[in-house]
N, C-alpha and C. Protein backbone atom coordinates (compact mmCIF):
# COMPACT_ATOMS: atom_id res chain seq x y z
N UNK A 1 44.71 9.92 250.59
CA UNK A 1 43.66 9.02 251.05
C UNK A 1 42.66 9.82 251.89
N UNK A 2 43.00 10.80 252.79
CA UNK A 2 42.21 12.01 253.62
C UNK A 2 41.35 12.35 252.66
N UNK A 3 42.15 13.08 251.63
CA UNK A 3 41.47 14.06 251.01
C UNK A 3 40.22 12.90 250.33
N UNK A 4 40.32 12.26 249.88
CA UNK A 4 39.65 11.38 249.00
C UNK A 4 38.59 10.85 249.73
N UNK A 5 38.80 10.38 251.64
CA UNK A 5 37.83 9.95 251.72
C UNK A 5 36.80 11.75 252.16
N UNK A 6 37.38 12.71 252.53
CA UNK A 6 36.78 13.58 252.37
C UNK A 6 36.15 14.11 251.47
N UNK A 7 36.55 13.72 250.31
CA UNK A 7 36.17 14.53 249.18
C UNK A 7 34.48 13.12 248.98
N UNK A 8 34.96 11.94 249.27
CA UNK A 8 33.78 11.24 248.97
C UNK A 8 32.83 11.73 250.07
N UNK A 9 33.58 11.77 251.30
CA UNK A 9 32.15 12.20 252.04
C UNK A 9 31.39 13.55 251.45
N UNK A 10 32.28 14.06 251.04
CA UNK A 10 31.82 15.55 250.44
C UNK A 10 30.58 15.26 249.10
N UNK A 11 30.83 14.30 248.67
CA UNK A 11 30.51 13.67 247.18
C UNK A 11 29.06 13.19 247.76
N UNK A 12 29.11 12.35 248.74
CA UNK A 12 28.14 12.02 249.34
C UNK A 12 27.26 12.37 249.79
N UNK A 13 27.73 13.84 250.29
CA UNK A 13 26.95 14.93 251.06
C UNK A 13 25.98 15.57 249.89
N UNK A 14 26.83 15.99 248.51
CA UNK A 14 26.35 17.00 247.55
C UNK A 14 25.22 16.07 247.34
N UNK A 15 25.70 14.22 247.31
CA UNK A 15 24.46 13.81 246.71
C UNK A 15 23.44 13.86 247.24
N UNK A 16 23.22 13.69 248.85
CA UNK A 16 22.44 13.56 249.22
C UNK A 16 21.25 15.18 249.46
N UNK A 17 22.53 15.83 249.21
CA UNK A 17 22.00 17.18 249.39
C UNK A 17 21.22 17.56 247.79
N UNK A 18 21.82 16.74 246.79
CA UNK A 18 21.57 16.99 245.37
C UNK A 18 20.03 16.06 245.08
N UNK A 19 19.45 14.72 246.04
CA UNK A 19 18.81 14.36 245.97
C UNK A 19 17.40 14.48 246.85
N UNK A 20 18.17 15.62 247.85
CA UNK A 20 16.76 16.42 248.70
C UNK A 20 16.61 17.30 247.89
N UNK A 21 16.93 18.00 247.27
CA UNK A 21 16.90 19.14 246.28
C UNK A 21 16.45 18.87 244.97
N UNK A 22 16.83 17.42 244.42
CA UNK A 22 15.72 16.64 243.73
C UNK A 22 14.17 16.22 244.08
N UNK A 23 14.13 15.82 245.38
CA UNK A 23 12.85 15.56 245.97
C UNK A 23 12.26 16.72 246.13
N UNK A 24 12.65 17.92 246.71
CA UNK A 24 12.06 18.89 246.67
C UNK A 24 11.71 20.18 245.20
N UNK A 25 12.43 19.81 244.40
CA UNK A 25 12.24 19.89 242.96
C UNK A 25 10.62 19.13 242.49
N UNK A 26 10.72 17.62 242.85
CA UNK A 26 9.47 17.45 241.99
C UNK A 26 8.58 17.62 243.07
N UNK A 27 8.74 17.56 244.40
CA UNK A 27 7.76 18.09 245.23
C UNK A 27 6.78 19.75 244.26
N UNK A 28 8.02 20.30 244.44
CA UNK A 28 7.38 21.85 243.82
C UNK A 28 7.03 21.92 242.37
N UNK A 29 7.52 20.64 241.76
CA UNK A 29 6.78 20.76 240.35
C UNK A 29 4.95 20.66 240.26
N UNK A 30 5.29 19.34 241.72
CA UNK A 30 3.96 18.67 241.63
C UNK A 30 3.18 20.09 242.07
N UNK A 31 3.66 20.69 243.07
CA UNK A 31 2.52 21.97 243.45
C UNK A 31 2.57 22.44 242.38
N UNK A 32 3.19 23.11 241.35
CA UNK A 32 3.29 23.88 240.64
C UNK A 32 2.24 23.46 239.32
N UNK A 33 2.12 22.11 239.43
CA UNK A 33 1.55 21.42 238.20
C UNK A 33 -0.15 21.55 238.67
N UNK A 34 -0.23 21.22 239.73
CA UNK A 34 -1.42 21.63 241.06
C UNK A 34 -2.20 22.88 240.55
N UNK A 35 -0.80 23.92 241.11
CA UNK A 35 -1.78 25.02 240.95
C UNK A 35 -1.96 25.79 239.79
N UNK A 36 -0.92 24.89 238.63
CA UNK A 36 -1.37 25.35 237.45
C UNK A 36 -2.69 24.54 237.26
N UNK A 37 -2.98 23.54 237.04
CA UNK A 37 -4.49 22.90 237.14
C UNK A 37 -5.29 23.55 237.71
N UNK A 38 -5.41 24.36 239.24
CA UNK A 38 -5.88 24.86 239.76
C UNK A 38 -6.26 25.98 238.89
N UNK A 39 -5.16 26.88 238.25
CA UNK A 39 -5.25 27.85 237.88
C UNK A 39 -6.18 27.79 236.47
N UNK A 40 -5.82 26.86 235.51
CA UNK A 40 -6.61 26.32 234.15
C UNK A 40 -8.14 26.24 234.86
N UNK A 41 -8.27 25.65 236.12
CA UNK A 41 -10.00 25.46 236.28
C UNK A 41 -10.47 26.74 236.42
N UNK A 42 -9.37 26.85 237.29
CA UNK A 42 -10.21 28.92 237.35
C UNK A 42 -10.65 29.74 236.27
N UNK A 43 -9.46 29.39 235.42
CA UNK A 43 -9.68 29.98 234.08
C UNK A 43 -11.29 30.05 233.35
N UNK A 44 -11.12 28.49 233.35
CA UNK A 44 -12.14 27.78 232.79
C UNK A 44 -13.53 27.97 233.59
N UNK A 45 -13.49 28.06 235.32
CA UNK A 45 -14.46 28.82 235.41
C UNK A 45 -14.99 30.13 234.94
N UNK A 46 -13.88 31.15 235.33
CA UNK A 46 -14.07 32.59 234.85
C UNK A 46 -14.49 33.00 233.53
N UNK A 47 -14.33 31.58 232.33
CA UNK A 47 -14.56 31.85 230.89
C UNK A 47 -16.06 31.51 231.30
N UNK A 48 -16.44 30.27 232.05
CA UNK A 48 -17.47 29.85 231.91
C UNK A 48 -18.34 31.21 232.63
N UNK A 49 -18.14 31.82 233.57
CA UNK A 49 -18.65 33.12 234.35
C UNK A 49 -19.14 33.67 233.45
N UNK A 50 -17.96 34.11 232.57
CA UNK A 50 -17.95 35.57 231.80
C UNK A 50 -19.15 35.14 230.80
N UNK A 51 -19.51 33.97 230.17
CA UNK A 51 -20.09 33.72 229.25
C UNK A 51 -21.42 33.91 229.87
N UNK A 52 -21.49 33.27 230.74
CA UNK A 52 -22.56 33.47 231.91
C UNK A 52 -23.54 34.91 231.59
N UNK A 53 -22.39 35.86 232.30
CA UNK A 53 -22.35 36.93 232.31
C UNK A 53 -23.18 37.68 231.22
N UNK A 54 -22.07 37.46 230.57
CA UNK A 54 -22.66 38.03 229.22
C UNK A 54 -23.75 37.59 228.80
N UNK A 55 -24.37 36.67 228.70
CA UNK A 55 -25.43 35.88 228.54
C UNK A 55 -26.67 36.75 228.52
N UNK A 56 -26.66 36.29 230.73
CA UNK A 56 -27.61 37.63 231.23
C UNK A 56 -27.20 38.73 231.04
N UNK A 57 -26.11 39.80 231.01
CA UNK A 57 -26.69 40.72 229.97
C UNK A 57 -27.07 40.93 229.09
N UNK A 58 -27.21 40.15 227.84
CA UNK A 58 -27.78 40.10 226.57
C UNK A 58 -28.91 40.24 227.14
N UNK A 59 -29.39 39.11 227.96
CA UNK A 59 -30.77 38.97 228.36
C UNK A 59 -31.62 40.11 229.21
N UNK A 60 -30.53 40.62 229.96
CA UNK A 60 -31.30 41.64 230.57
C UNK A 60 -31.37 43.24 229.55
N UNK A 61 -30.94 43.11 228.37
CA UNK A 61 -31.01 44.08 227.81
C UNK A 61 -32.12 44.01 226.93
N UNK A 62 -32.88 42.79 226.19
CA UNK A 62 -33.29 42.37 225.74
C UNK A 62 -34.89 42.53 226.48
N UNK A 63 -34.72 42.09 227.74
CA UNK A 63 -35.58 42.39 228.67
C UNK A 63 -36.18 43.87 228.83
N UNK A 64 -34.78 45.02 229.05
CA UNK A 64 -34.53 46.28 229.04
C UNK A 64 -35.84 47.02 228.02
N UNK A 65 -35.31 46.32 226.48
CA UNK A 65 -36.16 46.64 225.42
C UNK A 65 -37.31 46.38 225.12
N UNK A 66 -37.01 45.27 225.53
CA UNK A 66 -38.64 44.40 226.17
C UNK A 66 -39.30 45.65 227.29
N UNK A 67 -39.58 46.04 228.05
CA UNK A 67 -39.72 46.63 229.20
C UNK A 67 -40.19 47.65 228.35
N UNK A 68 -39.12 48.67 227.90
CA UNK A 68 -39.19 49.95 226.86
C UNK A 68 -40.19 49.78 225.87
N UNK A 69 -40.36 48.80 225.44
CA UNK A 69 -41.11 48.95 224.31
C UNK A 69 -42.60 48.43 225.01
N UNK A 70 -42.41 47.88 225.59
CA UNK A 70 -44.46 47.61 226.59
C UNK A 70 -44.88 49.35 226.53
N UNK A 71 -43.17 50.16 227.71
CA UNK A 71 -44.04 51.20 228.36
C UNK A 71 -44.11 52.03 227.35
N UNK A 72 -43.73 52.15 225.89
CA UNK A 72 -44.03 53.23 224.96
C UNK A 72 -45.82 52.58 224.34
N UNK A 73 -45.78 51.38 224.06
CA UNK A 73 -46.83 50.93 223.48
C UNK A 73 -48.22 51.20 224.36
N UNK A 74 -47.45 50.90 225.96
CA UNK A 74 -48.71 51.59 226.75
C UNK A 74 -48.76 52.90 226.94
N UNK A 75 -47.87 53.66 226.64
CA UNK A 75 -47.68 55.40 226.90
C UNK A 75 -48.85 55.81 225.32
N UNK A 76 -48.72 55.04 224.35
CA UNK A 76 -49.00 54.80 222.70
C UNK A 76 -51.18 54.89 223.11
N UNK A 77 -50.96 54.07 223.57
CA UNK A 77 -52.25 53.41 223.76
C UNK A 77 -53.48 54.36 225.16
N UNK A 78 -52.44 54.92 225.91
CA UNK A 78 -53.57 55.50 226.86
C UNK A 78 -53.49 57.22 226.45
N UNK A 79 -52.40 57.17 225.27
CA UNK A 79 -53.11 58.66 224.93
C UNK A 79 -53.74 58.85 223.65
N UNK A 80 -53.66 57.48 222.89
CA UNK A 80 -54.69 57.45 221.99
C UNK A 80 -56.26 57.38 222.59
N UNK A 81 -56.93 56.58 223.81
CA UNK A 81 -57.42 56.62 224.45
C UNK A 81 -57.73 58.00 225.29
N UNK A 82 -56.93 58.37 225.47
CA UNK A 82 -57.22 60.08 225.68
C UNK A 82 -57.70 61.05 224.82
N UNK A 83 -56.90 60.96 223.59
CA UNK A 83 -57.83 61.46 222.61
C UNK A 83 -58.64 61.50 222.21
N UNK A 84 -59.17 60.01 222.66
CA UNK A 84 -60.57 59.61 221.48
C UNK A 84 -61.70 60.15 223.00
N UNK A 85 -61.01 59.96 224.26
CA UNK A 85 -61.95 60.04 225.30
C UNK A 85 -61.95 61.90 225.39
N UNK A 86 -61.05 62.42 225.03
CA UNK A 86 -61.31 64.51 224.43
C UNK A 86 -62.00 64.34 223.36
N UNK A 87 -61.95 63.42 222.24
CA UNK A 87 -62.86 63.52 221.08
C UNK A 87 -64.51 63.48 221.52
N UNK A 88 -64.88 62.44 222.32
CA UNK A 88 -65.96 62.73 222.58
C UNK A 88 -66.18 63.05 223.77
N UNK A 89 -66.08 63.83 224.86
CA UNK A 89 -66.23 64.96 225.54
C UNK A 89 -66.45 66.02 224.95
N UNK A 90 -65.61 66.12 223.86
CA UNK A 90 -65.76 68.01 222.75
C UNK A 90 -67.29 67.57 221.95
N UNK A 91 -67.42 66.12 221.48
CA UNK A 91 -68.44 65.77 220.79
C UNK A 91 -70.02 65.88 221.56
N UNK A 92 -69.82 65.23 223.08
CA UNK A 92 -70.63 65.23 224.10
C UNK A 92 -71.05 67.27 224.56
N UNK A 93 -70.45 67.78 224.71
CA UNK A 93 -70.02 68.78 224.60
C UNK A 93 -70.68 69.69 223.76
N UNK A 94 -70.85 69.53 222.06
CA UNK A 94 -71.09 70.13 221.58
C UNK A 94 -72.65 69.49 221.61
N UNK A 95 -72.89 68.14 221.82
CA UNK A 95 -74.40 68.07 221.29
C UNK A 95 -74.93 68.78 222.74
N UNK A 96 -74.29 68.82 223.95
CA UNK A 96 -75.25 69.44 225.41
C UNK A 96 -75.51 70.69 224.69
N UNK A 97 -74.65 71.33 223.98
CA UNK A 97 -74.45 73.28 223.89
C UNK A 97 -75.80 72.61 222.85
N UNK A 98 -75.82 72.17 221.54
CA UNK A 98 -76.96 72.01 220.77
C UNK A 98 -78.47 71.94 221.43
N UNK A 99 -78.53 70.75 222.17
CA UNK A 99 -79.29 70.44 223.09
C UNK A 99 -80.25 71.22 224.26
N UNK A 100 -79.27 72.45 224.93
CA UNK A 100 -79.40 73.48 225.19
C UNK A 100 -79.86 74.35 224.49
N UNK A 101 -79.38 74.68 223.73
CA UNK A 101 -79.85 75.67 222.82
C UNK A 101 -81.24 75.69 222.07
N UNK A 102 -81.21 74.57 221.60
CA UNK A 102 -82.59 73.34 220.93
C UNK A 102 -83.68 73.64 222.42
N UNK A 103 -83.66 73.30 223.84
CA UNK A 103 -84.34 73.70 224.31
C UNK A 103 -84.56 74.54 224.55
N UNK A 104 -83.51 75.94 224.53
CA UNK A 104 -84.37 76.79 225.17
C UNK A 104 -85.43 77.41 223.51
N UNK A 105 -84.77 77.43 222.67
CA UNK A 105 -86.07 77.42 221.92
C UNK A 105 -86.85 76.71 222.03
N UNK A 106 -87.03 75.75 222.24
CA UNK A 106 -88.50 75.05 222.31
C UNK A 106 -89.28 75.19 223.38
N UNK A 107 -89.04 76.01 224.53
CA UNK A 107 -89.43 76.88 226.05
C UNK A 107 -89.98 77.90 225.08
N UNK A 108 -89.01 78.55 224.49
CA UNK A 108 -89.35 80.13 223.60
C UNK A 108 -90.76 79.74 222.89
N UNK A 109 -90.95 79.01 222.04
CA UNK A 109 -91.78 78.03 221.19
C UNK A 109 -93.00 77.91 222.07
N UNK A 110 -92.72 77.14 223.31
CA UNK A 110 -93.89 77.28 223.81
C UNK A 110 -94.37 77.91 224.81
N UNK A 111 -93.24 78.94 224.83
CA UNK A 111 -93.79 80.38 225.88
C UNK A 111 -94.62 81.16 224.36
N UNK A 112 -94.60 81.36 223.43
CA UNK A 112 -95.04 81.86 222.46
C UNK A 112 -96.25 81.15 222.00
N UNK A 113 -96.37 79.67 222.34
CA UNK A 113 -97.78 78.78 221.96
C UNK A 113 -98.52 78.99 222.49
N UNK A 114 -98.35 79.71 224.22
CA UNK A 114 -99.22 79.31 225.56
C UNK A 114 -99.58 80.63 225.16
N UNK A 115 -98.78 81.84 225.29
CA UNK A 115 -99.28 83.50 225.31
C UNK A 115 -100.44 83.21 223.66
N UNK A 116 -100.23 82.68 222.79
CA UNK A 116 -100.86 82.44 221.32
C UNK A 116 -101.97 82.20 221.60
N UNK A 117 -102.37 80.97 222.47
CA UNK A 117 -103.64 79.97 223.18
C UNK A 117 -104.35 81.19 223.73
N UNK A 118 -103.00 81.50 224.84
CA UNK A 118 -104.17 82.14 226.17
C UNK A 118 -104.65 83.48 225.60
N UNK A 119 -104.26 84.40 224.57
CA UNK A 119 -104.69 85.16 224.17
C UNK A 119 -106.01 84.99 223.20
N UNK A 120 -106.34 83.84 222.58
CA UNK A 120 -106.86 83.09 221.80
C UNK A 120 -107.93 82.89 222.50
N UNK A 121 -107.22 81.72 223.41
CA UNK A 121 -108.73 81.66 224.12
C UNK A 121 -109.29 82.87 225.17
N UNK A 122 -108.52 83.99 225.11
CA UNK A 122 -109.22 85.34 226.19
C UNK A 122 -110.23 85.75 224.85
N UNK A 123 -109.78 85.77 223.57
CA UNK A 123 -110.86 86.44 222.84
C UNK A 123 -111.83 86.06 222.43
N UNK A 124 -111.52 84.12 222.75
CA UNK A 124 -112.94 83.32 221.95
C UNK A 124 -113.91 83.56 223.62
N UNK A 125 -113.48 83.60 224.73
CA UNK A 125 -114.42 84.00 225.62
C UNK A 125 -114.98 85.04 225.57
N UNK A 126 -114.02 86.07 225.06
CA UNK A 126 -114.47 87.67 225.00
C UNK A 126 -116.00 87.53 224.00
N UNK A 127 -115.63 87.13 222.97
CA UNK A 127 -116.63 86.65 222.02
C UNK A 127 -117.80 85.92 221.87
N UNK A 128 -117.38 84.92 223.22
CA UNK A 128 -118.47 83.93 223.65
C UNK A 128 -119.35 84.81 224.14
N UNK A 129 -118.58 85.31 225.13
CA UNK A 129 -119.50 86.39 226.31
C UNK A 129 -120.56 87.25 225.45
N UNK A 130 -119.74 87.83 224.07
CA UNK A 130 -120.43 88.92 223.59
C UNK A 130 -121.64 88.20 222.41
N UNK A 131 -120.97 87.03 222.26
CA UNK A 131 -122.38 86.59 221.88
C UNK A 131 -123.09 86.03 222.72
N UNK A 132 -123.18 85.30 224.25
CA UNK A 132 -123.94 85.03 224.69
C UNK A 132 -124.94 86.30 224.84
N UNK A 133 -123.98 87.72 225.29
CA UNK A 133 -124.65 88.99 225.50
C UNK A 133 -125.93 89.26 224.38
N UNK A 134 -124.94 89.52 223.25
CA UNK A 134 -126.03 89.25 221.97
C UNK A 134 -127.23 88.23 221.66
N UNK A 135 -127.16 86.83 222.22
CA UNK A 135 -128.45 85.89 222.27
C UNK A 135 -128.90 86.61 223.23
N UNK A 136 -128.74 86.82 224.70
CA UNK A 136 -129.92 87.63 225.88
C UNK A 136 -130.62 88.79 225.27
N UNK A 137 -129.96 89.80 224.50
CA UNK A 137 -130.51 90.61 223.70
C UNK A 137 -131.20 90.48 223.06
N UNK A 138 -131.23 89.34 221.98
CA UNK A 138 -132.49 89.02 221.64
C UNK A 138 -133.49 88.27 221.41
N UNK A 139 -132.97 87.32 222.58
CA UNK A 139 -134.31 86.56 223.76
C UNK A 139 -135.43 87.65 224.01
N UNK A 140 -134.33 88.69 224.76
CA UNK A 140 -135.20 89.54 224.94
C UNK A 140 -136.39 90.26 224.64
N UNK A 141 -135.40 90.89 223.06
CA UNK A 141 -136.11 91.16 222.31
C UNK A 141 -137.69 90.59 221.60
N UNK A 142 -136.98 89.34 221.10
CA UNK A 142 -138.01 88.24 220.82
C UNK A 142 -139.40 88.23 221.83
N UNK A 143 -138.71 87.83 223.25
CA UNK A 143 -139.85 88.04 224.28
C UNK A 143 -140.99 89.34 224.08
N UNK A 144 -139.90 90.43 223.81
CA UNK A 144 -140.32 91.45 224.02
C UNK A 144 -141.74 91.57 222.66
N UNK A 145 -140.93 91.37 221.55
CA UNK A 145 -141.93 91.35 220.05
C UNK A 145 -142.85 90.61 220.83
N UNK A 146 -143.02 89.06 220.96
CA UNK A 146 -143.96 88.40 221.56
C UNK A 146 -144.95 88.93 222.32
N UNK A 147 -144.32 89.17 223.35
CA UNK A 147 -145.10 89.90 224.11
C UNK A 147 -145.99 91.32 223.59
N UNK A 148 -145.74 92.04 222.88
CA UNK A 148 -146.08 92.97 222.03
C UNK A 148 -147.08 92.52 221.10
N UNK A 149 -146.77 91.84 219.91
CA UNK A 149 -147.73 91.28 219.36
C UNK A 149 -148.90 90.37 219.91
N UNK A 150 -148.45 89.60 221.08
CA UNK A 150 -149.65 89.22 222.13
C UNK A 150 -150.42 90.09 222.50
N UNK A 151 -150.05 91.26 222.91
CA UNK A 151 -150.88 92.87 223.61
C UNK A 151 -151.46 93.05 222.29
N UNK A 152 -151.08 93.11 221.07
CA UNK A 152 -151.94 93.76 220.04
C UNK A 152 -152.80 93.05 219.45
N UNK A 153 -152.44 91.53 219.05
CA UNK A 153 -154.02 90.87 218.92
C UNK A 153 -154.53 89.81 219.96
């Protein structure tokens, strides 16, 4: 009868000890169920992140190329612009050397027109002179006959 009611208290004990150990069983399921939920959202954030993620990098690479391809098209464009702006500088260039050149012959031209003139006109004076010389001569003369043939009749 000892043993028996011992053994029930014992019986009693396991249960009660078997039914904190139950309570604390689904206690820790419930956390466990918790922080698996917990853990699935995380998940589910971190997928949602990563997609994120990846996203903007697509985008920033895209961008990247984007970017790359402006600065070649403008690297493209200001040395075509360079060229064409050496094309005519060499063009500008060659018409000054023409231009130059073109004038100083035409200085030459008319350092050669003026010495042409002024020699020209030194001889039509020379000539003037020597014919004015030549009319006084024979004004003179004339006078002189005149005068002569007046004395004789």
């Amino acid at each position: 009868q000892e043993e028996k009611k011992q053994l029930t208290l014992k019986v009693e004990e396991l249960e009660r000890k078997l039914e904190t150990t139950s309570t604390q069983n689904i206690e820790f399921l419930q956390v466990i169920a918790k922080r698996e939920e917990s853990i699935h959202q995380c998940q589910l954030r971190l997928e949602e992140k990563t997609r994120e993620c990846s996203s903007l990098a697509r985008q920033l690479e895209m961008a990247i190329e984007d970017a790359k391809r402006q600065v070649e098209q403008t690297r493209e464009r200001a040395a075509s612009r360079e060229r064409v702006a050496q094309s005519k500088m060499l063009d500008l260039e060659t018409q000054l050397s023409r231009n130059k050149t073109e004038l100083n012959q035409l200085r030459r031209s008319k350092d050669d027109a003026e010495r042409r003139y002024e020699s020209r006109l030194q001889d039509l004076k020379d000539r003037l002179e020597q014919s004015e010389s030549t009319n006084r001569s024979m004004q003179n003369y004339v006078q002189f006959l005149k005068s002569s043939y007046a004395n004789v009749f």
